[in-house]
N, C-alpha and C. Protein backbone atom coordinates (compact mmCIF):
# COMPACT_ATOMS: atom_id res chain seq x y z
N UNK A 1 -11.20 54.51 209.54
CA UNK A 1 -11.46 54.80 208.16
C UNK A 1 -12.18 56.14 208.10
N UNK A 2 -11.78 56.69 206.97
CA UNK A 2 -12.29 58.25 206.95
C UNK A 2 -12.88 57.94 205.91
N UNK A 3 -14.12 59.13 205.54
CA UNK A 3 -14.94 59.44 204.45
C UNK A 3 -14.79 60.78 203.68
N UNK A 4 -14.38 60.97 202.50
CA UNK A 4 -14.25 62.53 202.07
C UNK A 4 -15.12 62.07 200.64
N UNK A 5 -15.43 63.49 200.80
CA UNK A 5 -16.92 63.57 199.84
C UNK A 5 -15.94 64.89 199.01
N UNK A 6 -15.71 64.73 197.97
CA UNK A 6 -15.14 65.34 196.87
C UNK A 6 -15.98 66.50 195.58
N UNK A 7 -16.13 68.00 195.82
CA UNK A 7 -16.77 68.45 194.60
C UNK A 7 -15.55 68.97 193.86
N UNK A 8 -15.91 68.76 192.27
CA UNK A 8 -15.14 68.81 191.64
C UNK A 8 -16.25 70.19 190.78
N UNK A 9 -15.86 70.99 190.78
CA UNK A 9 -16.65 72.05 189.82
C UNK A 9 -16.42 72.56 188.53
N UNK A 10 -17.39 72.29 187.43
CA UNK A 10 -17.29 72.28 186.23
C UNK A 10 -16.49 73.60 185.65
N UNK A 11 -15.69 73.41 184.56
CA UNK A 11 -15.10 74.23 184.17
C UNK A 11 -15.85 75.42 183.02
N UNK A 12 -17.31 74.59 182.61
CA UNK A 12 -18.03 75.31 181.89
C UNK A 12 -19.39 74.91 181.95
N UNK A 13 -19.83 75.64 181.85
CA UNK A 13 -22.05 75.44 181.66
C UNK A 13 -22.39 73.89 180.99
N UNK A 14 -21.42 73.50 180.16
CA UNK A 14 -21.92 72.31 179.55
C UNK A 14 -21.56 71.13 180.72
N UNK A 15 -20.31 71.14 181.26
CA UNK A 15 -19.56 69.69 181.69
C UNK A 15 -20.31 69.79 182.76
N UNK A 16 -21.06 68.83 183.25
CA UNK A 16 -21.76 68.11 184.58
C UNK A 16 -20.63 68.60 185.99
N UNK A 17 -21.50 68.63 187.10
CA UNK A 17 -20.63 68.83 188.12
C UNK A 17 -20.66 67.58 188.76
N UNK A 18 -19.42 66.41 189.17
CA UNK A 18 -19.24 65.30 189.93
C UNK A 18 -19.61 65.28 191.53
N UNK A 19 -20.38 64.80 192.10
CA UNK A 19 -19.57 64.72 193.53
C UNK A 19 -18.95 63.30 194.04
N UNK A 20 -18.40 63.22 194.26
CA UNK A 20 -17.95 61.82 194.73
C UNK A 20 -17.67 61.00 195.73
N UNK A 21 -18.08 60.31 196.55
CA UNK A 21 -17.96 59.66 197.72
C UNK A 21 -16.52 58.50 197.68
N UNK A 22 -15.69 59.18 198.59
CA UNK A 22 -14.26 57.92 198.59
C UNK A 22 -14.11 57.46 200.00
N UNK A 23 -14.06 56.48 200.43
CA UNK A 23 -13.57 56.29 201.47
C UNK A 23 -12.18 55.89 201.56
N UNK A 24 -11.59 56.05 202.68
CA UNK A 24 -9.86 56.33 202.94
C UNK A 24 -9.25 55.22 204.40
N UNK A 25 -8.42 54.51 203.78
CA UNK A 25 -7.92 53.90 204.83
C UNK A 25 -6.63 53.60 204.35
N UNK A 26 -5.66 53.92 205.77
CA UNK A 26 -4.15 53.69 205.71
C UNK A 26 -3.39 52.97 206.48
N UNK A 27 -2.26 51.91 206.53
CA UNK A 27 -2.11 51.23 207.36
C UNK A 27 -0.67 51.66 207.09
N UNK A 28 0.26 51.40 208.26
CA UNK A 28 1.68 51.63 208.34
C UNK A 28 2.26 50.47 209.09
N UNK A 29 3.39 49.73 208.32
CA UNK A 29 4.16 49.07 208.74
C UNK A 29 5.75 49.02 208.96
N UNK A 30 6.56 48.47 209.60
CA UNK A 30 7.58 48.58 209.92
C UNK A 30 8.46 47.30 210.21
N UNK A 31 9.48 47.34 209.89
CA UNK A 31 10.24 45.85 209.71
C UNK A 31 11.52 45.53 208.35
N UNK A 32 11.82 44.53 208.53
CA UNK A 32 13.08 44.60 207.18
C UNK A 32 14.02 45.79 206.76
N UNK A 33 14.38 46.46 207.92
CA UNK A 33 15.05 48.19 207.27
C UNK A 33 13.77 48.85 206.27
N UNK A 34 12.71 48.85 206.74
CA UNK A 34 11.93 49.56 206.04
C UNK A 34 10.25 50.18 206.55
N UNK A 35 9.95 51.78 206.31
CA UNK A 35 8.98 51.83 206.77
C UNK A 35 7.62 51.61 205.71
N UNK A 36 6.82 51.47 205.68
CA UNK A 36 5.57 51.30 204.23
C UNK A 36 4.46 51.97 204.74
N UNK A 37 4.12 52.46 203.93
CA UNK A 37 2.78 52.93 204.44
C UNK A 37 1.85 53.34 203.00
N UNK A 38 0.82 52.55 203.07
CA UNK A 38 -0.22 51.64 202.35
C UNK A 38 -1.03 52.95 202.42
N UNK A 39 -1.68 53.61 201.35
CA UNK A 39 -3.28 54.60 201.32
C UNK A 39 -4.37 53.92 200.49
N UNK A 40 -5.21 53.11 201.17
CA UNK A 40 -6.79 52.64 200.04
C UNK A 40 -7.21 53.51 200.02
N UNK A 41 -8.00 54.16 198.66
CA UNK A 41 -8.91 54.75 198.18
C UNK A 41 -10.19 53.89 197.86
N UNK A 42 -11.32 53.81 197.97
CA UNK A 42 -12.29 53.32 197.42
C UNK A 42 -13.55 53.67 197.43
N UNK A 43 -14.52 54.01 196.09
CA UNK A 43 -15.28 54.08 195.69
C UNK A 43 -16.51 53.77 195.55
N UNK A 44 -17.85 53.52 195.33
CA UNK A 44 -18.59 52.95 195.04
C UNK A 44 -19.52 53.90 193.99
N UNK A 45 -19.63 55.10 193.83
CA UNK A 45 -19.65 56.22 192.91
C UNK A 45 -19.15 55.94 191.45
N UNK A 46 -20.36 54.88 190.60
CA UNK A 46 -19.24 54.74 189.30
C UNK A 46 -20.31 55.36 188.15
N UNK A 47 -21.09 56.27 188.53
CA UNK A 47 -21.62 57.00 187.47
C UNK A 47 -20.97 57.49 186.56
N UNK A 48 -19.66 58.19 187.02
CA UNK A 48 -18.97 59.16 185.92
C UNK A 48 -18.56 58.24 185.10
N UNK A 49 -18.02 56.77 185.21
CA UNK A 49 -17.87 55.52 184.70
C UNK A 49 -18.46 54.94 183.37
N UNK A 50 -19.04 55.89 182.27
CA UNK A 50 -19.94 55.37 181.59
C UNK A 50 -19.85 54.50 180.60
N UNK A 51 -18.40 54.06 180.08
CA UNK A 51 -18.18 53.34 179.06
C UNK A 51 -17.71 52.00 179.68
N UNK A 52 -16.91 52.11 181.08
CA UNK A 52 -16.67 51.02 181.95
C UNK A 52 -18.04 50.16 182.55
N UNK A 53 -18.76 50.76 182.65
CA UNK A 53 -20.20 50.17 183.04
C UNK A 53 -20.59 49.18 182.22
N UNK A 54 -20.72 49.36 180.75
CA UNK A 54 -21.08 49.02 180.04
C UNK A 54 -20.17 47.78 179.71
N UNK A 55 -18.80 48.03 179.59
CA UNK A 55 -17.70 46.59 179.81
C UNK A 55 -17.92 45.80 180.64
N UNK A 56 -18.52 46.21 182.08
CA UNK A 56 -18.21 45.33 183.26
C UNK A 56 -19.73 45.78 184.10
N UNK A 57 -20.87 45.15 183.51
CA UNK A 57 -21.96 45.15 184.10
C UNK A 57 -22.07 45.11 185.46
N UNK A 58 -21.40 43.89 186.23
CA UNK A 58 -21.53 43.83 187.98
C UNK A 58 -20.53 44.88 188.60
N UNK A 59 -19.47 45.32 188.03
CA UNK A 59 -18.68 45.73 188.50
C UNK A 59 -20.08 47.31 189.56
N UNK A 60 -18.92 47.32 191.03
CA UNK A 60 -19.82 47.65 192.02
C UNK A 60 -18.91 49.09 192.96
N UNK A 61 -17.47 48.60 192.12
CA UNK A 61 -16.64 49.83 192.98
C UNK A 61 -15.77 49.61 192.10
N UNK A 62 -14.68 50.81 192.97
CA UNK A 62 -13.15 51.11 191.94
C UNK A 62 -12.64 51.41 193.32
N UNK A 63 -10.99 50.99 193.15
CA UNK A 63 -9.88 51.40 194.06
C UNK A 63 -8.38 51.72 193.99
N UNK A 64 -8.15 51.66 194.71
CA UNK A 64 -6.62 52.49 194.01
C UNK A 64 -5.93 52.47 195.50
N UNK A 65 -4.47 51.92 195.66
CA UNK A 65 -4.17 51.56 196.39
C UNK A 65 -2.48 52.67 196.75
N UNK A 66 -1.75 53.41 197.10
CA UNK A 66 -0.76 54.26 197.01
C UNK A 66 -0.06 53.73 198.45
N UNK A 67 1.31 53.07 197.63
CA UNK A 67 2.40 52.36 198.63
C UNK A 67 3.92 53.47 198.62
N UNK A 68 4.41 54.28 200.14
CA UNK A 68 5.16 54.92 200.32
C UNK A 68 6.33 53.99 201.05
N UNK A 69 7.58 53.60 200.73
CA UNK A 69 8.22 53.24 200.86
C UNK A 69 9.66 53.84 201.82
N UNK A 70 9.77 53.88 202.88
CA UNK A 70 11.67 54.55 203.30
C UNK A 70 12.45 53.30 203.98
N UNK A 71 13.16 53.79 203.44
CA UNK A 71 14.52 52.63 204.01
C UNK A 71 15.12 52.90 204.67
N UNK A 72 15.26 52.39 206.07
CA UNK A 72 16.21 52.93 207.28
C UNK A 72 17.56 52.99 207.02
């Protein structure tokens, strides 16, 4: 598992500058005429989050999951 630390730099004096902590993990499989390969993203950085916070009090992370598909 990898760690990338993300700056995102404001486009003007007013908008806040983010940094963001994601961690990265990918798994690759093979089988059925097909190759897959799975990318987790995940978070624990939910400051920028401010209206979601407020919906989902415990909530503690965010993720996002990116499935690449080829067919032999």
């Amino acid at each position: 598992m990898e760690i990338i630390k993300k700056q995102s730099q404001p486009k003007n004096a007013e908008e806040p500058n983010y940094s963001r902590k994601v961690e990265v993990h990918s798994t690759l499989e093979k089988g059925h005429g097909r190759i897959e390969k799975r990318t987790y993203f995940y978070s624990t950085d939910l400051d920028w989050m401010v209206d979601a916070k407020r919906d989902w009090e415990k909530l503690t992370g965010i993720g996002m999951v990116v499935r690449e598909v080829d067919y032999c």
